[in-house]
Protein backbone atom coordinates (compact mmCIF):
# COMPACT_ATOMS: atom_id res chain seq x y z
CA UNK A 1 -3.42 -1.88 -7.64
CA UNK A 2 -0.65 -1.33 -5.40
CA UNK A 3 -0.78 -3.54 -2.45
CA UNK A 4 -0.10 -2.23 1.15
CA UNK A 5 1.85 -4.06 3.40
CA UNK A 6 0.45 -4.01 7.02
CA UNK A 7 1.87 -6.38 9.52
CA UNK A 8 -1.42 -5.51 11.96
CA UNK A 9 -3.33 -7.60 9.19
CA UNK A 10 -5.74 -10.22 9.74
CA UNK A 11 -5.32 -13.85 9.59
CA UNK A 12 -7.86 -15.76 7.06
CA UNK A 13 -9.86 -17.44 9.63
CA UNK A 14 -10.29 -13.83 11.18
CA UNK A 15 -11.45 -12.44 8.01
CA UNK A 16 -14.08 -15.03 7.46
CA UNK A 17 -15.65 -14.14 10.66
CA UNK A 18 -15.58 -10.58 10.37
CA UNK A 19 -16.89 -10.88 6.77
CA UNK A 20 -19.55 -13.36 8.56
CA UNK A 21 -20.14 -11.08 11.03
CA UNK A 22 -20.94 -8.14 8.69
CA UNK A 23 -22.83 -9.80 6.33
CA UNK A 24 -25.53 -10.67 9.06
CA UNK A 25 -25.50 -7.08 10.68
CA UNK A 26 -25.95 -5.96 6.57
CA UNK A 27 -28.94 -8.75 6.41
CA UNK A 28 -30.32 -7.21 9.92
CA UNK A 29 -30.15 -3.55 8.29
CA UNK A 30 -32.40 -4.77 5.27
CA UNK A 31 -28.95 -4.96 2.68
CA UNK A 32 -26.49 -7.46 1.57
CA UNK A 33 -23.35 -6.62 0.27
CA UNK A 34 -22.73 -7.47 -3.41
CA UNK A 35 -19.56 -9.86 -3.99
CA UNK A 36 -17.22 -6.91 -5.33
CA UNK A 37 -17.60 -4.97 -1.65
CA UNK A 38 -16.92 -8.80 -0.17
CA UNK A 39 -13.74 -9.05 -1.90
CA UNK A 40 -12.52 -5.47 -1.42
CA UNK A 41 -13.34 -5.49 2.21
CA UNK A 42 -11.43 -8.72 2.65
CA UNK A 43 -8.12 -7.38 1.12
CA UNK A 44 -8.40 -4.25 3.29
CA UNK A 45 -8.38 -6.61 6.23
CA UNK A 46 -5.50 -8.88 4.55
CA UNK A 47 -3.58 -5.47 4.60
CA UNK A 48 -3.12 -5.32 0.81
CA UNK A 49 -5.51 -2.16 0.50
CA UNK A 50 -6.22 0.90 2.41
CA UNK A 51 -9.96 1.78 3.05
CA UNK A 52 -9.25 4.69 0.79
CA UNK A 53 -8.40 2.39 -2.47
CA UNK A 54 -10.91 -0.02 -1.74
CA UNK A 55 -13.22 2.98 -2.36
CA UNK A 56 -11.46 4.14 -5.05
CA UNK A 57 -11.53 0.78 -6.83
CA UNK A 58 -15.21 0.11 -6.16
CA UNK A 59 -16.04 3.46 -7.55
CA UNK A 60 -13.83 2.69 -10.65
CA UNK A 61 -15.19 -0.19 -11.29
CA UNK A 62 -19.31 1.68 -11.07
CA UNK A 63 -18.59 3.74 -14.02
């Protein structure tokens, strides 16, 4: 994985609330995100993935 460096990233306490945030909007919707999504999403907002690998790797990672 190559890691992206972004200085716009996120601090940890704002990733926990945006990954709290959009696990109850999922949970509203009728879905939960499985723990593999949760992890990707959170190094997106660290800045150590794009959205595009994140996608990439989850998709890997199905077959």
């Amino acid at each position: 994985m190559t890691e992206v460096s972004d200085p716009d990233a996120l601090a940890e306490s704002e990733i926990d609330e945006a990954v709290a945030f959009a696990d109850a909007a999922q949970y509203l919707a009728g879905g939960r995100a499985d723990e593999r999504s949760r992890e990707l999403g959170r190094e997106v907002l660290r800045g150590h993935l794009t959205h595009r690998q994140a996608v990439e790797e989850y998709l890997a990672d199905a077959v």
